[in-house]
C-alpha atoms as a PDB file:
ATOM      1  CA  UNK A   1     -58.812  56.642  48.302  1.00  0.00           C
ATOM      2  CA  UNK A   2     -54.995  55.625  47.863  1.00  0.00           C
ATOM      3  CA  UNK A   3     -55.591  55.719  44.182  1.00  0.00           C
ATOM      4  CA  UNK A   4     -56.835  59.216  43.975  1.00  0.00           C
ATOM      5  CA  UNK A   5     -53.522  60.355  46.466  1.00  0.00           C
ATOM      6  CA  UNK A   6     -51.573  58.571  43.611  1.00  0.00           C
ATOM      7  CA  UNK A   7     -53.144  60.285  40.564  1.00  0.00           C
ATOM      8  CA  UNK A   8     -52.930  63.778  42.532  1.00  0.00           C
ATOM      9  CA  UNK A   9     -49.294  63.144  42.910  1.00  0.00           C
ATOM     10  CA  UNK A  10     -48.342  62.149  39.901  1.00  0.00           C
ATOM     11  CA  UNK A  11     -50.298  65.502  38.515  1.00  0.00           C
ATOM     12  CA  UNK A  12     -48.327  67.441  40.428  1.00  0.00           C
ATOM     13  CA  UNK A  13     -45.013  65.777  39.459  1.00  0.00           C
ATOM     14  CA  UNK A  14     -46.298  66.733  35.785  1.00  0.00           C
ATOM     15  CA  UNK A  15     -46.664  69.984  36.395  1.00  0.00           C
ATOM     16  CA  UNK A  16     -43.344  70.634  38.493  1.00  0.00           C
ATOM     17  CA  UNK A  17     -40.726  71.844  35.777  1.00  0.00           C
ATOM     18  CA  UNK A  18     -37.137  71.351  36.802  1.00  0.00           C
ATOM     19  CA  UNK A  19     -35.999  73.807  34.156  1.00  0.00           C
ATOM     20  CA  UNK A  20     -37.884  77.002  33.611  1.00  0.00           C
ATOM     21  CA  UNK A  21     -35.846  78.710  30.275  1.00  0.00           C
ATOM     22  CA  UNK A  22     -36.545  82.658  30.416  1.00  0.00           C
ATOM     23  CA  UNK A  23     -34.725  85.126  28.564  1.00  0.00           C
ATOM     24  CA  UNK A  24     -32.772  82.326  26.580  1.00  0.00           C
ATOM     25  CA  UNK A  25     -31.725  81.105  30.025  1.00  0.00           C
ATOM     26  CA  UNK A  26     -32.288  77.804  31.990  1.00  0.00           C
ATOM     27  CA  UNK A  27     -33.014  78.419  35.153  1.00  0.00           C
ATOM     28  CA  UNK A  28     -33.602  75.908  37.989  1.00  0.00           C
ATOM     29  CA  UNK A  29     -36.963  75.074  38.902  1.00  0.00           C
ATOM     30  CA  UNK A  30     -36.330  73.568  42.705  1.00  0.00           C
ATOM     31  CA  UNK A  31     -35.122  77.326  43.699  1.00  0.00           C
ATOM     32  CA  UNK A  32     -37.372  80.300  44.678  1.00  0.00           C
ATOM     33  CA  UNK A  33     -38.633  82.503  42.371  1.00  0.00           C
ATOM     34  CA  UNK A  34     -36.124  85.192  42.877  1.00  0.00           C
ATOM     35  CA  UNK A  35     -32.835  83.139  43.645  1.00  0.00           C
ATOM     36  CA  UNK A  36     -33.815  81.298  40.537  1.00  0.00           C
ATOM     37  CA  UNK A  37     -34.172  84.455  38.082  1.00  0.00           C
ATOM     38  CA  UNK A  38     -30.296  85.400  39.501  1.00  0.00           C
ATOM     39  CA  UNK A  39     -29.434  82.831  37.070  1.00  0.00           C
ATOM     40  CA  UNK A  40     -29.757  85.059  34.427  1.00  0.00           C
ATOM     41  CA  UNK A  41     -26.315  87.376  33.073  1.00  0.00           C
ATOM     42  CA  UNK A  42     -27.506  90.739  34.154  1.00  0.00           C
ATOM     43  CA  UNK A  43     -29.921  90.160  36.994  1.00  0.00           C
ATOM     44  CA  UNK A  44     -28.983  90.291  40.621  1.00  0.00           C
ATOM     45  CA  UNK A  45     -30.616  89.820  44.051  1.00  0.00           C
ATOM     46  CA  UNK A  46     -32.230  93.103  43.454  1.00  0.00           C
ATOM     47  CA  UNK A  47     -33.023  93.244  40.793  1.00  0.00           C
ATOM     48  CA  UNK A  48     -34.953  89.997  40.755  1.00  0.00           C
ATOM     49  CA  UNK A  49     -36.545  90.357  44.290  1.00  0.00           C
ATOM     50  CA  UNK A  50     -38.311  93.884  42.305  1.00  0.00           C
ATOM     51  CA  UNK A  51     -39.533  91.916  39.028  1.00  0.00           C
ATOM     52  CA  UNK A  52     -40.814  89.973  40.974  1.00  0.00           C
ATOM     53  CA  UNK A  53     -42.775  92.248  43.454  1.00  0.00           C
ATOM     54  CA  UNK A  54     -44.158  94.056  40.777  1.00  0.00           C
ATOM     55  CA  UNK A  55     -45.341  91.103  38.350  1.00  0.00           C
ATOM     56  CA  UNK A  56     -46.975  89.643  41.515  1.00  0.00           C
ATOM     57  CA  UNK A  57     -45.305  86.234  41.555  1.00  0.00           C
ATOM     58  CA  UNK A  58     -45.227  84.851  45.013  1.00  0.00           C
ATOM     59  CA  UNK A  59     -41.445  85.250  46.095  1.00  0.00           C
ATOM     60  CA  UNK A  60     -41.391  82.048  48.470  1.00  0.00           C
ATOM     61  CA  UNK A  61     -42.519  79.830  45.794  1.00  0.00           C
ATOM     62  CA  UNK A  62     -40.436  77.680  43.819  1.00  0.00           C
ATOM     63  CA  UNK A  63     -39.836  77.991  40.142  1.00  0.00           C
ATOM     64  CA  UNK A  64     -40.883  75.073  38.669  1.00  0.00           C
ATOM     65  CA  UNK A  65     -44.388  75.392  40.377  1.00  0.00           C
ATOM     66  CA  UNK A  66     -45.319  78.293  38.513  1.00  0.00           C
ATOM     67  CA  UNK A  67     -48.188  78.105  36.435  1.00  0.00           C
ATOM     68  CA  UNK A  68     -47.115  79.262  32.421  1.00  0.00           C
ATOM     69  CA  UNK A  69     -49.165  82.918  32.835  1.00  0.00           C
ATOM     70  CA  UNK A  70     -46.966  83.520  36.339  1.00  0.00           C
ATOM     71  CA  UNK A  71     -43.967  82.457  34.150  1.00  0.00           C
ATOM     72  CA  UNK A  72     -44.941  84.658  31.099  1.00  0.00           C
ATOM     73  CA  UNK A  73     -45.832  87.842  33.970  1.00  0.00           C
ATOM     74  CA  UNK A  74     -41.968  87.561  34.817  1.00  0.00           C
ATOM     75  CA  UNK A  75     -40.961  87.602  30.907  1.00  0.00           C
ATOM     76  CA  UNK A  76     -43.221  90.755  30.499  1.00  0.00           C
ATOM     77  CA  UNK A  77     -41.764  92.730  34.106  1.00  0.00           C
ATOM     78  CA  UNK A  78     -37.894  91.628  32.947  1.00  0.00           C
ATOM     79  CA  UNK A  79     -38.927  92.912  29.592  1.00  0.00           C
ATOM     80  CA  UNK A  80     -39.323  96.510  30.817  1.00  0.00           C
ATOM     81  CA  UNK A  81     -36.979  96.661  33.608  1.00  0.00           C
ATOM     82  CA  UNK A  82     -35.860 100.226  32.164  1.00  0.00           C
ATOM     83  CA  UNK A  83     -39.074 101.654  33.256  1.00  0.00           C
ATOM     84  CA  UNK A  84     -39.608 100.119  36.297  1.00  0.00           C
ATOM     85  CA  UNK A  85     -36.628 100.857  38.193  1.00  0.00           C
ATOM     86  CA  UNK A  86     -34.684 103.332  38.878  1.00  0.00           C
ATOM     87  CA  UNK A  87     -32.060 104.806  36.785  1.00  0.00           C
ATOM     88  CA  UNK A  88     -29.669 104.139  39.220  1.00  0.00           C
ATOM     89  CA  UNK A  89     -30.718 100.065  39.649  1.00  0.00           C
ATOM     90  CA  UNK A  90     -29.946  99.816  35.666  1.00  0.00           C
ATOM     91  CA  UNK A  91     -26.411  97.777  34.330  1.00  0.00           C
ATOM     92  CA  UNK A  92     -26.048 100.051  31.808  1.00  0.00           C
ATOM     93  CA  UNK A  93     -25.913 103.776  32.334  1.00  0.00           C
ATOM     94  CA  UNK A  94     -25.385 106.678  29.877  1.00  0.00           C
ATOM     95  CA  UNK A  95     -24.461 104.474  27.309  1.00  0.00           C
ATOM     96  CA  UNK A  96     -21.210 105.415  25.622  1.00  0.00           C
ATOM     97  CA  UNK A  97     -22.502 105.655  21.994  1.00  0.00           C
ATOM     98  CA  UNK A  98     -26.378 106.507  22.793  1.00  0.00           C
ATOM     99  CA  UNK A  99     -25.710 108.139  26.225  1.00  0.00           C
ATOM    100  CA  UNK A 100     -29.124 106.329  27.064  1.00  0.00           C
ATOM    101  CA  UNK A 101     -29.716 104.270  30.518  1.00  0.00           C
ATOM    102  CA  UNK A 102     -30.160 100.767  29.827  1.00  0.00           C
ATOM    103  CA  UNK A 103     -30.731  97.393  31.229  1.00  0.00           C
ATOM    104  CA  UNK A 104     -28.978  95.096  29.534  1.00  0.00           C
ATOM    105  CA  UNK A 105     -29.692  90.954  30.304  1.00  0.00           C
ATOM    106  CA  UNK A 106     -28.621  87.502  29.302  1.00  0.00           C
ATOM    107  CA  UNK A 107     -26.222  86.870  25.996  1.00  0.00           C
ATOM    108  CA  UNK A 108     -26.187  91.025  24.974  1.00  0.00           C
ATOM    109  CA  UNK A 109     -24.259  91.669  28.168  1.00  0.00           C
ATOM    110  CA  UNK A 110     -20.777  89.986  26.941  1.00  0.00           C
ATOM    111  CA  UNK A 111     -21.234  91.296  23.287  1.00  0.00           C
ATOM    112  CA  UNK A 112     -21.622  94.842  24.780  1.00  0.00           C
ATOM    113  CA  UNK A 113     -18.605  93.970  27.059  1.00  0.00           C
ATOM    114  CA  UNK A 114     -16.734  92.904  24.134  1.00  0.00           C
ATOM    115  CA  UNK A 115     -18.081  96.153  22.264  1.00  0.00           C
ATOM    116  CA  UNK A 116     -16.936  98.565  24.578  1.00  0.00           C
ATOM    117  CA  UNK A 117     -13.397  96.657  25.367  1.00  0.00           C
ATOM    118  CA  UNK A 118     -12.673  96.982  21.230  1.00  0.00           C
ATOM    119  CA  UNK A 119     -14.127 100.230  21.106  1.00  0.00           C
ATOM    120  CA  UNK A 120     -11.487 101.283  23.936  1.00  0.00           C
ATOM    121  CA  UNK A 121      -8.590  99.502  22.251  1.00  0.00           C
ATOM    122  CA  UNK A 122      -9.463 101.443  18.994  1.00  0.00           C
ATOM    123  CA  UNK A 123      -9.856 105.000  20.123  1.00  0.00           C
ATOM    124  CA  UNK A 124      -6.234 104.513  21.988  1.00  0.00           C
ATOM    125  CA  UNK A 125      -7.779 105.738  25.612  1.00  0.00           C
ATOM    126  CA  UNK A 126      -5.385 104.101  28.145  1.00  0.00           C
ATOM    127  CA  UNK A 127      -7.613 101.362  29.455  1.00  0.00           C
ATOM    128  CA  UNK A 128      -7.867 100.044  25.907  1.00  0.00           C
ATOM    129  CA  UNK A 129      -3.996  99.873  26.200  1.00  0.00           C
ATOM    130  CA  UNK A 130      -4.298  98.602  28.956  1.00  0.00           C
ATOM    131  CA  UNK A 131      -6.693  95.811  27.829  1.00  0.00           C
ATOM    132  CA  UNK A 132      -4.409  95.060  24.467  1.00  0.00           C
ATOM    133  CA  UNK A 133      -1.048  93.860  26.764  1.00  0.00           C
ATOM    134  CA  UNK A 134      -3.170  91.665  28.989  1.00  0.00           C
ATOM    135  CA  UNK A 135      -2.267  94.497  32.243  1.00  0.00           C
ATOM    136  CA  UNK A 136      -4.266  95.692  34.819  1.00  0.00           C
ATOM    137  CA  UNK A 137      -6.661  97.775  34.067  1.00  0.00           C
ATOM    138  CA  UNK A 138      -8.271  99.949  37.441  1.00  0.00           C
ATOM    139  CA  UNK A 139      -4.723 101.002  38.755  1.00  0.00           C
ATOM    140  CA  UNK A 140      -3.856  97.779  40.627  1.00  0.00           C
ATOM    141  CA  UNK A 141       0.143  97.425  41.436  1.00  0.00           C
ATOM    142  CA  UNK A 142       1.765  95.025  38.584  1.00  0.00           C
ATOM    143  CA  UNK A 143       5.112  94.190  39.968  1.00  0.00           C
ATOM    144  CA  UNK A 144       4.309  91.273  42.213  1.00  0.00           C
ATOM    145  CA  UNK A 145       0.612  89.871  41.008  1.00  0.00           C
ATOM    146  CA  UNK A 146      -1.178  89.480  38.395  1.00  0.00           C
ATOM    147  CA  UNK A 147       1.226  87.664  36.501  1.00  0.00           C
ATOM    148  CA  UNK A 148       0.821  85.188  34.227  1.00  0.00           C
ATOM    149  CA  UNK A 149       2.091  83.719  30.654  1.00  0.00           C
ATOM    150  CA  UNK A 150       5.015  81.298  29.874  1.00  0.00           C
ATOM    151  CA  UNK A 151       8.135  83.144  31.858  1.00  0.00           C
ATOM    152  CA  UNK A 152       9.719  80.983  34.017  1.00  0.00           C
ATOM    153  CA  UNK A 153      13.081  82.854  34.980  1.00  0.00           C
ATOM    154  CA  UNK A 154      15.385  81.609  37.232  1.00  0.00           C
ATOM    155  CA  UNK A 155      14.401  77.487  36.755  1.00  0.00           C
ATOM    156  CA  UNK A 156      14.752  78.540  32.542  1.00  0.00           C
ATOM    157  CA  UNK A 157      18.051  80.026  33.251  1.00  0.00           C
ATOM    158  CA  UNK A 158      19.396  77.040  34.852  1.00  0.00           C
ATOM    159  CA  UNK A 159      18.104  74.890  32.905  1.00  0.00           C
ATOM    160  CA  UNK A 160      19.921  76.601  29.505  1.00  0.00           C
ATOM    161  CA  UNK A 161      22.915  76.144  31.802  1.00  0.00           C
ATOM    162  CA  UNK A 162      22.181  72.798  31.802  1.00  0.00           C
ATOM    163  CA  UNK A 163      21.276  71.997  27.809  1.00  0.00           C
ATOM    164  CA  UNK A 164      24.260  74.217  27.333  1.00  0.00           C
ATOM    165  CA  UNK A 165      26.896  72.050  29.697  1.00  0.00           C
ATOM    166  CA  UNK A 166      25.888  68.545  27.763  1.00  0.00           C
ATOM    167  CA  UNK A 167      25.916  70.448  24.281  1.00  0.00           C
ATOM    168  CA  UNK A 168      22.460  70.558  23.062  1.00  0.00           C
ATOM    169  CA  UNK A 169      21.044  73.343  21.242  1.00  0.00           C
END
């Protein structure tokens, strides 16, 4: 009877997958279900916790106990998150160039990012501007944070003093 125990454990070790990839992601297999699809750019809490409710995955299991059609009923809900949720649950909405509402997950988000930050910088709006001198951007105050780069100030000054005293140039 020990021997059976043994093979039925070492089945289940077999099936458990420590690293479940979705949506050209790696996600890790000893979290939940919806803690473990927050792993992917572009999907939060909420998100996750309603792909999950409506491909009818079981929330409180873990990841890498899924069986490969649960796995592939969470690639087919995250593929159509646009038409499950509501408009106002999407990443993405009215679209600058389409004016659509979108979803948008995993690698696309930063090249839209990127997109949108060069498309700023080369219509002139003032964010763009903004984003081309490295300066805040949402109206923050500038004179006392967010600074950063190579000036030193006072400890330069006296050291020029200093370089200039022995005679180096």
């Amino acid at each position: 009877m020990s021997e059976e125990g043994e093979k039925t454990e070492r089945v289940e070790e077999e099936e458990f997958k420590h690293i479940v990839r979705i949506l050209d992601t790696d996600l890790d297999g000893n979290k939940r279900v919806a803690y473990s699809l927050c792993g992917i750019k572009g999907v939060g809490r909420r998100v996750a916790r309603a792909m999950v409710l409506y491909s009818g995955v079981d929330m409180g299991a873990k990841m890498g106990k899924l069986s490969n059609s649960d796995i592939e009923k969470l690639k087919v809900a995250l593929g159509s998150v646009e038409k499950r949720l509501p408009f106002w649950m999407l990443n993405r909405r009215r679209d600058m160039i389409t004016g659509e509402d979108k979803h948008i997950m995993g690698s696309d988000m930063a090249l839209k990012f990127q997109d949108d930050i060069n498309l700023l910088r080369k219509i002139r709006s003032y964010r763009g501007i903004r984003h081309e001198r490295g300066l805040k951007v949402r109206g923050q105050r500038t004179k006392s944070t967010g600074r950063r780069g190579l000036v030193v100030g006072v400890v330069r000054k006296k050291l020029i003093a200093k370089l200039e005293k022995t005679g180096v140039k």
